[in-house]
Protein backbone atom coordinates (compact mmCIF):
# COMPACT_ATOMS: atom_id res chain seq x y z
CA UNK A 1 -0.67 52.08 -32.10
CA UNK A 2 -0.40 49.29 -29.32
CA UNK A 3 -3.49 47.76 -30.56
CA UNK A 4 -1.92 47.43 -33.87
CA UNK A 5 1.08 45.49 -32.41
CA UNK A 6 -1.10 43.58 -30.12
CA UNK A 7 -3.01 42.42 -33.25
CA UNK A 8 0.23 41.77 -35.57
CA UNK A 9 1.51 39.55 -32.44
CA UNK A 10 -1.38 37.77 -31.90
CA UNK A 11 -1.95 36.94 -36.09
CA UNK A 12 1.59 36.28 -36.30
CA UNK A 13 1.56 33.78 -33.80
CA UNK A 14 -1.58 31.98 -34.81
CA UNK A 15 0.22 31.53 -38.13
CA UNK A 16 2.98 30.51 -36.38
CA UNK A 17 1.06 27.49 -33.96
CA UNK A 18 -0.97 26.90 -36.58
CA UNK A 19 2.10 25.78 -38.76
CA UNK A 20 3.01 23.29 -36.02
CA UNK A 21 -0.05 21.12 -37.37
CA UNK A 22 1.77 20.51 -41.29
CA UNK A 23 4.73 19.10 -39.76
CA UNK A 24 5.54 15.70 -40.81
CA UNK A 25 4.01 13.31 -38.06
CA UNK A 26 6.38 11.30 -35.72
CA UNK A 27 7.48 7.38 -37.03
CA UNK A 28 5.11 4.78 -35.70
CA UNK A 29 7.29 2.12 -33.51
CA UNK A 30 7.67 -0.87 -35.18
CA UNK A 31 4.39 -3.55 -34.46
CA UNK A 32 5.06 -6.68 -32.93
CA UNK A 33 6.16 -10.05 -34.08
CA UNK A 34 3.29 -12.24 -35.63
CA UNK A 35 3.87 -14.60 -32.38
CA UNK A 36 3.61 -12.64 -29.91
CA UNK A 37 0.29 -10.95 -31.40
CA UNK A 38 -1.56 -14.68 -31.44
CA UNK A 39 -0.17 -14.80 -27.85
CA UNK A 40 -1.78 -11.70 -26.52
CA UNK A 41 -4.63 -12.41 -29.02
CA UNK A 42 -5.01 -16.45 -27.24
CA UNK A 43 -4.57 -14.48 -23.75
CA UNK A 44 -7.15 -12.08 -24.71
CA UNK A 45 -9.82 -14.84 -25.98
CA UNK A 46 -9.40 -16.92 -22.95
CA UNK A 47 -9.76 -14.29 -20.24
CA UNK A 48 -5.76 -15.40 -18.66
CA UNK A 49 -3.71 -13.17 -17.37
CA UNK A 50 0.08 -13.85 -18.44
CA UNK A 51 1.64 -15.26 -15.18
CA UNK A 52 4.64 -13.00 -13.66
């Protein structure tokens, strides 16, 4: 009889964890402005580091 519970637990909670995965995913932050992409992207080509 305990194996039967130990198996019902165990399914139920593989159904349960596995359930976790169809969840709707997290919102993406928004991306960054269009200027300060060709900044990193001009930093990136010329091997600079941004000065601090």
């Amino acid at each position: 009889m305990k194996t039967n519970k130990l198996f019902a637990s165990l399914a139920l909670s593989l159904c349960f964890t596995s359930l976790l995965g169809c969840t709707e995913p997290e919102t993406l932050p928004a991306s960054p402005s269009a200027g300060a992409e060709f900044k990193e992207a001009d930093l990136l080509k010329t091997g600079l580091a941004e000065r601090i």
